[in-house]
PDB file of N, CA and C in Angstrom:
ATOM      1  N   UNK A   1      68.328 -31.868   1.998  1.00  0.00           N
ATOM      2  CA  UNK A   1      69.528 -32.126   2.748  1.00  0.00           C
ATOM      3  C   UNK A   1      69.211 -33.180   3.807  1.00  0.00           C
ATOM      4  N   UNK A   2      70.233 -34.469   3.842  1.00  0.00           N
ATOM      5  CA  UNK A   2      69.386 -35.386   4.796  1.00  0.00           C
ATOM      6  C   UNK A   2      70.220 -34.765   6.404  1.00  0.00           C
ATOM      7  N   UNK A   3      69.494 -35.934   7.587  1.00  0.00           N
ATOM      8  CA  UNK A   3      69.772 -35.471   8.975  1.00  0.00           C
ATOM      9  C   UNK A   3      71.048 -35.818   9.097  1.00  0.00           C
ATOM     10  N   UNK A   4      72.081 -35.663   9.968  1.00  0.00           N
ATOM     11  CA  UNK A   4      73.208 -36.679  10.335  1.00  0.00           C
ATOM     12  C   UNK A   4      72.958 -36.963  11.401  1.00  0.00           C
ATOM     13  N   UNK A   5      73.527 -38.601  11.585  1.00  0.00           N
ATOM     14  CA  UNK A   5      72.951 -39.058  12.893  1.00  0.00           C
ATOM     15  C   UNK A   5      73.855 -38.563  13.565  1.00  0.00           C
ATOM     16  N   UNK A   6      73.248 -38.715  15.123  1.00  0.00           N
ATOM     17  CA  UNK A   6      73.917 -38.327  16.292  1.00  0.00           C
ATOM     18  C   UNK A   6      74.984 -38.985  16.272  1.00  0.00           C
ATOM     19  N   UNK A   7      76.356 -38.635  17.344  1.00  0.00           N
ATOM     20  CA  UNK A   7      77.591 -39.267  17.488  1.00  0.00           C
ATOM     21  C   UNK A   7      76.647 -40.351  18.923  1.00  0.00           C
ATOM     22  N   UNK A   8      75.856 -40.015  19.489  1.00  0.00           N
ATOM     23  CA  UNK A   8      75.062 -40.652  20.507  1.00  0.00           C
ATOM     24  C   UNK A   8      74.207 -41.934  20.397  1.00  0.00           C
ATOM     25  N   UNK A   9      73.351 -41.983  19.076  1.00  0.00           N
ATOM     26  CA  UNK A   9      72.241 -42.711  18.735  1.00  0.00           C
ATOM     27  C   UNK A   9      73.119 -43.792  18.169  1.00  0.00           C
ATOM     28  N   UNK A  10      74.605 -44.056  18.334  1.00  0.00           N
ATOM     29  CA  UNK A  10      74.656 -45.461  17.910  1.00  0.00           C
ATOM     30  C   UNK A  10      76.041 -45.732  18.395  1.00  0.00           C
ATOM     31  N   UNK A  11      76.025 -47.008  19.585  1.00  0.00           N
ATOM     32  CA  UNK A  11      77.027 -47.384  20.832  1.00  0.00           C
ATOM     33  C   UNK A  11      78.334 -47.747  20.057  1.00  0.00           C
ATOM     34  N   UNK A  12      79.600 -47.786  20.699  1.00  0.00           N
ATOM     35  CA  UNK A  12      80.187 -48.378  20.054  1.00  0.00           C
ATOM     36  C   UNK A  12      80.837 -49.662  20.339  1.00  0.00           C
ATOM     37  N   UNK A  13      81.697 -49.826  19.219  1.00  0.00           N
ATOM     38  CA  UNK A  13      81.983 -52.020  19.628  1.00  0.00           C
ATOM     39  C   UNK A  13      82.524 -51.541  20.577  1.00  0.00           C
ATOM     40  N   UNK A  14      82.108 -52.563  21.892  1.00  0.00           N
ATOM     41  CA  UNK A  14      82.747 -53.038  22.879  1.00  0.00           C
ATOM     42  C   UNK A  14      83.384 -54.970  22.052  1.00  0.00           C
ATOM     43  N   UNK A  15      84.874 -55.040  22.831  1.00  0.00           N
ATOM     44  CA  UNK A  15      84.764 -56.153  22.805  1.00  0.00           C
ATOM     45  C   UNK A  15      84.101 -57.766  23.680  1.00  0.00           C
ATOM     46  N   UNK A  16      83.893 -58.276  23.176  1.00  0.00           N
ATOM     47  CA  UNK A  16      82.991 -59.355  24.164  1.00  0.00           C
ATOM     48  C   UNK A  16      83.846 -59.659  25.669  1.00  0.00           C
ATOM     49  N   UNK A  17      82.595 -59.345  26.338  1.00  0.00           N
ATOM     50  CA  UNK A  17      83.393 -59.821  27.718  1.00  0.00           C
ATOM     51  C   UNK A  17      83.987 -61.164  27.895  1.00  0.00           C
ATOM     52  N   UNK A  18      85.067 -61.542  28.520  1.00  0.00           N
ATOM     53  CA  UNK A  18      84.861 -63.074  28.914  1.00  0.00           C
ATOM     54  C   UNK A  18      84.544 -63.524  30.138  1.00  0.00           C
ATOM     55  N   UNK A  19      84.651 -65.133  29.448  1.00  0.00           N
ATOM     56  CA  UNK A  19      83.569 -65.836  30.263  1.00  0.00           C
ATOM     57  C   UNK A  19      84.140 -66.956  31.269  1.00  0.00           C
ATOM     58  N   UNK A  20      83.450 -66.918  32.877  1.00  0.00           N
ATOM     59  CA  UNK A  20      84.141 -67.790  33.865  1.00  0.00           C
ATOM     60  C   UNK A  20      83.198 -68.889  33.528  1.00  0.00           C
ATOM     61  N   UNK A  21      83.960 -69.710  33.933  1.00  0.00           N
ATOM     62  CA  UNK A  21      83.341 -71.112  33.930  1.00  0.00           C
ATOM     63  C   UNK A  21      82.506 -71.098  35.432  1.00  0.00           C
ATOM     64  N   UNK A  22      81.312 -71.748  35.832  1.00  0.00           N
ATOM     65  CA  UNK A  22      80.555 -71.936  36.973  1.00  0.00           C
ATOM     66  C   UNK A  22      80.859 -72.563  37.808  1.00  0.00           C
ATOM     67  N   UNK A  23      81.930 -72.816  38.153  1.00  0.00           N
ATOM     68  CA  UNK A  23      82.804 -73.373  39.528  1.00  0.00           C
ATOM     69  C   UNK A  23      83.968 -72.791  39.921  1.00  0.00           C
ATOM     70  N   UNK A  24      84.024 -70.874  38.953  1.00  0.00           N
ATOM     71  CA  UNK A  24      85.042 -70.366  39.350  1.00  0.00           C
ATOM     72  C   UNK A  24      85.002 -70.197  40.621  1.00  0.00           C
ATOM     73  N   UNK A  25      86.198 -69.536  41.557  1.00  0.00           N
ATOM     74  CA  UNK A  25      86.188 -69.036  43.020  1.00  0.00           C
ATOM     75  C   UNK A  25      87.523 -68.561  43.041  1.00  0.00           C
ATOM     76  N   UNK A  26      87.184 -67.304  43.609  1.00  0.00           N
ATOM     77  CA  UNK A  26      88.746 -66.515  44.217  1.00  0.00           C
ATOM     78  C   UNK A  26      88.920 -67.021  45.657  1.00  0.00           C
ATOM     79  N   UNK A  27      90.137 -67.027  45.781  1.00  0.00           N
ATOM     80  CA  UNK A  27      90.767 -68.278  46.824  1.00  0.00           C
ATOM     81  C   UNK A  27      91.029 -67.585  47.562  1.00  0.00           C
ATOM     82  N   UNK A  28      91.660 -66.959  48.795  1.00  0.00           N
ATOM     83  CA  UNK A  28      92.177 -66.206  49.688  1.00  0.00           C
ATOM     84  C   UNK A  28      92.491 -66.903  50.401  1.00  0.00           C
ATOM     85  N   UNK A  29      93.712 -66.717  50.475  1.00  0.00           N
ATOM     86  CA  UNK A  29      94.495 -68.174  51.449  1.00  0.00           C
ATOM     87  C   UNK A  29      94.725 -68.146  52.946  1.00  0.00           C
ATOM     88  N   UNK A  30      94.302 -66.176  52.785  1.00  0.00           N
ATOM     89  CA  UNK A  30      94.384 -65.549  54.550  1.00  0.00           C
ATOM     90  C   UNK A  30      93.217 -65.646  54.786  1.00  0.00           C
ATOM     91  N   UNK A  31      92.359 -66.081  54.887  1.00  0.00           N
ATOM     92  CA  UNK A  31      91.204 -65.921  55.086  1.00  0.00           C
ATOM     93  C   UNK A  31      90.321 -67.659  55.324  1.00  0.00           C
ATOM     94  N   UNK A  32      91.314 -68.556  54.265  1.00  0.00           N
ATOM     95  CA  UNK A  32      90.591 -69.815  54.259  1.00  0.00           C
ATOM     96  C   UNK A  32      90.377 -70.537  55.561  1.00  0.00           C
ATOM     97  N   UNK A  33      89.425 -71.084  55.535  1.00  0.00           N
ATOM     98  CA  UNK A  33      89.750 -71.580  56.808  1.00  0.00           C
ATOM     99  C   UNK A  33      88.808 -71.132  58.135  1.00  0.00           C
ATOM    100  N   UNK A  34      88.012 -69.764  58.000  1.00  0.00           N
ATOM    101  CA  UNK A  34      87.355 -68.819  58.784  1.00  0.00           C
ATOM    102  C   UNK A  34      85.916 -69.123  58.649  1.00  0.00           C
ATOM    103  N   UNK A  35      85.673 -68.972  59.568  1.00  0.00           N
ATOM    104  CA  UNK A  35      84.049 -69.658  59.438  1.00  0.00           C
ATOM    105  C   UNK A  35      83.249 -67.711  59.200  1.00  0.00           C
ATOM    106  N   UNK A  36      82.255 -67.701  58.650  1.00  0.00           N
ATOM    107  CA  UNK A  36      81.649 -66.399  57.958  1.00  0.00           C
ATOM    108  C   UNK A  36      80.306 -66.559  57.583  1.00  0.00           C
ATOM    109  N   UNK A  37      79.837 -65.542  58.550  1.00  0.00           N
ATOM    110  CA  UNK A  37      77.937 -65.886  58.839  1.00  0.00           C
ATOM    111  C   UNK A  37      77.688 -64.468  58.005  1.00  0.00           C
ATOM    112  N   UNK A  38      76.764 -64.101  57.032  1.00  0.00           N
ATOM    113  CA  UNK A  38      76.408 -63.116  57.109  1.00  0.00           C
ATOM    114  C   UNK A  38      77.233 -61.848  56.731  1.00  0.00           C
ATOM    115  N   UNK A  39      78.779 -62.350  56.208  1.00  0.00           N
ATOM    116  CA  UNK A  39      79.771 -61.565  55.418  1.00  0.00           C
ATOM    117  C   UNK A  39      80.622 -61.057  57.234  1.00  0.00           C
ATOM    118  N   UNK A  40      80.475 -61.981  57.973  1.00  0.00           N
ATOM    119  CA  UNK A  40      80.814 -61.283  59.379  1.00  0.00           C
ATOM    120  C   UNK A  40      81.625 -62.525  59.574  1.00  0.00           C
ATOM    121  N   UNK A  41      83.054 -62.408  60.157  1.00  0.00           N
ATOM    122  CA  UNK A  41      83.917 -63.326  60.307  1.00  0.00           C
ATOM    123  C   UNK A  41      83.956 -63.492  62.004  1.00  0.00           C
ATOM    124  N   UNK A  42      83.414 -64.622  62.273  1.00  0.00           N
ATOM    125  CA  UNK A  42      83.070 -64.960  63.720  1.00  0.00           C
ATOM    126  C   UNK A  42      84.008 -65.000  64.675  1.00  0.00           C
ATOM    127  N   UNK A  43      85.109 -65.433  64.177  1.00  0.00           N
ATOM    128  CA  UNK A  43      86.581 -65.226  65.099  1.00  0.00           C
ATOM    129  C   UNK A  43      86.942 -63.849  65.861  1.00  0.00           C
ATOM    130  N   UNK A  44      86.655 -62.910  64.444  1.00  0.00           N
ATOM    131  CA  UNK A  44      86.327 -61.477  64.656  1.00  0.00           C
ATOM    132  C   UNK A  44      85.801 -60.620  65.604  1.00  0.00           C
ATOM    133  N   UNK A  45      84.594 -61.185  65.435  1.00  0.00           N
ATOM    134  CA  UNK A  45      83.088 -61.344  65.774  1.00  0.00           C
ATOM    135  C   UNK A  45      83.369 -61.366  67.402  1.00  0.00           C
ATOM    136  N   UNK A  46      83.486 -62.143  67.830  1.00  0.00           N
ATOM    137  CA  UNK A  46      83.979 -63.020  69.174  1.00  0.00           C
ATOM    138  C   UNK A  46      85.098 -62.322  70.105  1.00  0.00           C
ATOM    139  N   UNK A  47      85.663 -61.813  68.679  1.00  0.00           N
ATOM    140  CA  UNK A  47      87.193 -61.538  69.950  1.00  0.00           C
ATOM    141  C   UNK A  47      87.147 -59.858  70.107  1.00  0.00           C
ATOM    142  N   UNK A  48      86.001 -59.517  69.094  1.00  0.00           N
ATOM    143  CA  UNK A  48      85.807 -57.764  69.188  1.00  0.00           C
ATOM    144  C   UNK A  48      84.214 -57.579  69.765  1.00  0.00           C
ATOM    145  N   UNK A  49      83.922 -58.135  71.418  1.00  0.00           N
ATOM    146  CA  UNK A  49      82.914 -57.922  71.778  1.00  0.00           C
ATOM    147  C   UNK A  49      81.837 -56.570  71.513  1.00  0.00           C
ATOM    148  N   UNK A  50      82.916 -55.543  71.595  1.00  0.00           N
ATOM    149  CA  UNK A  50      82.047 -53.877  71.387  1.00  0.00           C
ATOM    150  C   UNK A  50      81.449 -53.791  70.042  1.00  0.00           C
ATOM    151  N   UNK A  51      82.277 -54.702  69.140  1.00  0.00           N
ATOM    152  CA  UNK A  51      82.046 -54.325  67.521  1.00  0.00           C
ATOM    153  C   UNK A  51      80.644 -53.962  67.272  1.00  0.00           C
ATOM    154  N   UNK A  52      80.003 -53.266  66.760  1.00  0.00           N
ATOM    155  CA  UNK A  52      78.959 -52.919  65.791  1.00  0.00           C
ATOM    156  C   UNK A  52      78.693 -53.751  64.842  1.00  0.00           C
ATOM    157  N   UNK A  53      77.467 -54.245  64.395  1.00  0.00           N
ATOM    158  CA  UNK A  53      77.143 -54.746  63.691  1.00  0.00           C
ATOM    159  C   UNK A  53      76.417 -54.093  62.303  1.00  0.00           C
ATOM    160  N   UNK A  54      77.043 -54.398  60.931  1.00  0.00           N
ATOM    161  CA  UNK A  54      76.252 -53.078  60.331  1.00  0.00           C
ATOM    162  C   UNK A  54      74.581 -53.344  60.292  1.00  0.00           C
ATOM    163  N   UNK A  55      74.433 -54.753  60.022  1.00  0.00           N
ATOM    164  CA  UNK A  55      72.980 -55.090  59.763  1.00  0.00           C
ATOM    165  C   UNK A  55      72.687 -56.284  60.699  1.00  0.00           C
ATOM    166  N   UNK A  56      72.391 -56.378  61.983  1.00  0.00           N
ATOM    167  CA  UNK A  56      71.733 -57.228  62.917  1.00  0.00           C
ATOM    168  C   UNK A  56      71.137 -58.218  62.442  1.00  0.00           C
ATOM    169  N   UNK A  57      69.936 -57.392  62.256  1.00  0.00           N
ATOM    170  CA  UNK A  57      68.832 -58.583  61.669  1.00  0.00           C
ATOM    171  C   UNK A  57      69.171 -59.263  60.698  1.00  0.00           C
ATOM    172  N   UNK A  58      70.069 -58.847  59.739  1.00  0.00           N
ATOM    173  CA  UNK A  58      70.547 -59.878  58.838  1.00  0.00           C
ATOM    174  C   UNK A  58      71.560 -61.031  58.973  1.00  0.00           C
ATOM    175  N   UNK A  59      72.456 -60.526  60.382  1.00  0.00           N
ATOM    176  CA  UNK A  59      73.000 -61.523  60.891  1.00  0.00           C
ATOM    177  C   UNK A  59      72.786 -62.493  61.364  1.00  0.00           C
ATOM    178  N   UNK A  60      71.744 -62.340  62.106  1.00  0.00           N
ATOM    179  CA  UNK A  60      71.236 -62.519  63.194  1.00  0.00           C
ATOM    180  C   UNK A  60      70.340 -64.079  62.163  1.00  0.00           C
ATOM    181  N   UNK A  61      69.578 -63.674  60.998  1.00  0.00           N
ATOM    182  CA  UNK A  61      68.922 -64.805  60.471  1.00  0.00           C
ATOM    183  C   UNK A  61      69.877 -65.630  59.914  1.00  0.00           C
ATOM    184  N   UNK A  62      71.225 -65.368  59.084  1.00  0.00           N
ATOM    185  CA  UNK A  62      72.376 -65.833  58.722  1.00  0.00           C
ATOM    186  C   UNK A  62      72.851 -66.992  59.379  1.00  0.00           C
ATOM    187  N   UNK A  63      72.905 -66.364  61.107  1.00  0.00           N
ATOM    188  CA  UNK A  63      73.578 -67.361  61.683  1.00  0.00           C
ATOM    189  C   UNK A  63      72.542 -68.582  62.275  1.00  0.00           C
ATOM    190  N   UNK A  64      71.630 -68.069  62.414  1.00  0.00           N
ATOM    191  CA  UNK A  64      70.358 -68.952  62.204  1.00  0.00           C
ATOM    192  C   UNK A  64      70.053 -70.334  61.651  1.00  0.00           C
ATOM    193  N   UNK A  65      70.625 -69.718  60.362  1.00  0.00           N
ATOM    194  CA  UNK A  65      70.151 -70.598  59.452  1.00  0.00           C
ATOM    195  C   UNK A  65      71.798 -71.347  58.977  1.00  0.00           C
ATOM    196  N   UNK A  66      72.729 -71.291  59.695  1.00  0.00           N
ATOM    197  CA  UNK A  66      73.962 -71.746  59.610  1.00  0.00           C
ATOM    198  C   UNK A  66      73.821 -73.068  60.772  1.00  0.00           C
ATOM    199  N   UNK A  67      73.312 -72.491  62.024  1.00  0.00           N
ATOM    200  CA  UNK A  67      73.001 -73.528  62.752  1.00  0.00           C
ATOM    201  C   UNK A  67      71.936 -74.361  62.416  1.00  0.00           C
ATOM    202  N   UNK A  68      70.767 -74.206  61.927  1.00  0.00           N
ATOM    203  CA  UNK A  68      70.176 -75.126  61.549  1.00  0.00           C
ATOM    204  C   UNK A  68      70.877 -76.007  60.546  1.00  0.00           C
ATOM    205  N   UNK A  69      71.959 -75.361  59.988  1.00  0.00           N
ATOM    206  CA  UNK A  69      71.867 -76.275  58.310  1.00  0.00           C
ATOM    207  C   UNK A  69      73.124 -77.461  59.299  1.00  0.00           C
ATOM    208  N   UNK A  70      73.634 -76.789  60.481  1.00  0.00           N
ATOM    209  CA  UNK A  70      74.642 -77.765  61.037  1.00  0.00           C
ATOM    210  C   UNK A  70      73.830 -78.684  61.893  1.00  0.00           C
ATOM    211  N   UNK A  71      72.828 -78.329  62.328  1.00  0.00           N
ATOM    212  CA  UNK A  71      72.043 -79.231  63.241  1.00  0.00           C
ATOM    213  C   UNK A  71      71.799 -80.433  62.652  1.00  0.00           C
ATOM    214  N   UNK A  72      71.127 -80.152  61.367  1.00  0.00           N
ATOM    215  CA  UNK A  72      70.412 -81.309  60.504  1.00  0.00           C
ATOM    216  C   UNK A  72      71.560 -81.978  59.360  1.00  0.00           C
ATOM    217  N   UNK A  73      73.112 -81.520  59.501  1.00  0.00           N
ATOM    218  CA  UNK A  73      73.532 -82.215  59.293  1.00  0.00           C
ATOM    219  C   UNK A  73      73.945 -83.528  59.078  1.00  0.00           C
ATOM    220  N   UNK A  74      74.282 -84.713  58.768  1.00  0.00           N
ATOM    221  CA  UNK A  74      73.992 -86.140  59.193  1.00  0.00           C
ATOM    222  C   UNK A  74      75.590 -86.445  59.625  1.00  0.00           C
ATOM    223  N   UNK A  75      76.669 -85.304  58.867  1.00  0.00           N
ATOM    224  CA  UNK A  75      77.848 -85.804  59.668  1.00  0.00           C
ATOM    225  C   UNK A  75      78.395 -84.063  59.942  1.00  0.00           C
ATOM    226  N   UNK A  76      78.197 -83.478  61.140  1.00  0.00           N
ATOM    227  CA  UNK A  76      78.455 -81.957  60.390  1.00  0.00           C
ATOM    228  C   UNK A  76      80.099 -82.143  61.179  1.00  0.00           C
ATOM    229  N   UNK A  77      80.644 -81.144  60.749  1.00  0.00           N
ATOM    230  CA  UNK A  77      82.236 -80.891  60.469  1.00  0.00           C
ATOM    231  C   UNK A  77      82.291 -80.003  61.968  1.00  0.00           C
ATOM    232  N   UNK A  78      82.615 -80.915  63.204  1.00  0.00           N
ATOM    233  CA  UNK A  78      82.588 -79.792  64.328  1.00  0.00           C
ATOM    234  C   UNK A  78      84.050 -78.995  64.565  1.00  0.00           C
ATOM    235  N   UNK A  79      84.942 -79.773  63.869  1.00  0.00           N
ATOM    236  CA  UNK A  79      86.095 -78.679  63.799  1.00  0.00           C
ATOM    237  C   UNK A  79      86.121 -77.254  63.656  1.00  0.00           C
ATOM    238  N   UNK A  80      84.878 -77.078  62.508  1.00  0.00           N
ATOM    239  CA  UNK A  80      84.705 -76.234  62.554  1.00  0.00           C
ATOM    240  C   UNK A  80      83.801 -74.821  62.920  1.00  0.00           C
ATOM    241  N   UNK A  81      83.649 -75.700  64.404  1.00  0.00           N
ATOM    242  CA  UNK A  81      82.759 -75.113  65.698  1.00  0.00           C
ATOM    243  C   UNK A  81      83.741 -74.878  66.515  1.00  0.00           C
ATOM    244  N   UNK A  82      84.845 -75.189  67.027  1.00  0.00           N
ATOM    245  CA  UNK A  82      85.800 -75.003  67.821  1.00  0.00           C
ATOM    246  C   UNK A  82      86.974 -73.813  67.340  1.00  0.00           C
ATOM    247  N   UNK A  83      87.486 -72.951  68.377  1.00  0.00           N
ATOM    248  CA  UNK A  83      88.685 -72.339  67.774  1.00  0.00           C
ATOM    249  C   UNK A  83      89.347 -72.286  68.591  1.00  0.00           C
ATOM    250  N   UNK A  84      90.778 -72.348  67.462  1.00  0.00           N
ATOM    251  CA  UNK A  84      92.292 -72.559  68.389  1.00  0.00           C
ATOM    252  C   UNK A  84      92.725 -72.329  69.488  1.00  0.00           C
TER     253      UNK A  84
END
């Protein structure tokens, strides 16, 4: 008498996922426009002095390295250093 296979030992069709092209981006139109260190929206940031931070140190190198990348800029965008 042979074995029967398991209902387990063999997956079933999934259909193929699809596929984004590499310059997709979800747009958020409330949001565009916001400068964002570290998944932390600085406007935010700024105007909610008490706020908690969940991860410091990770901010903290984020914004770091946001100012450096504006420092060594050759034309950096100071508009978007200033707010309204």
């Amino acid at each position: 008498m042979g074995v029967s296979p398991s209902p387990f030992d063999s997956s079933p069709s999934l259909p193929p996922s699809p596929q984004l092209p590499e310059d997709f981006a979800v747009v958020y139109s409330q949001v565009q426009g916001e400068v964002v260190v570290g998944g932390v929206f600085l406007r935010l940031f700024i105007a909610q002095p008490t706020w908690v931070l969940r991860k410091p140190k990770e901010f903290l190198i984020a914004l770091l390295e946001k100012l450096s990348t504006m420092v060594q800029s050759t034309s950096p965008d100071v508009s978007r250093t200033h707010t309204p």
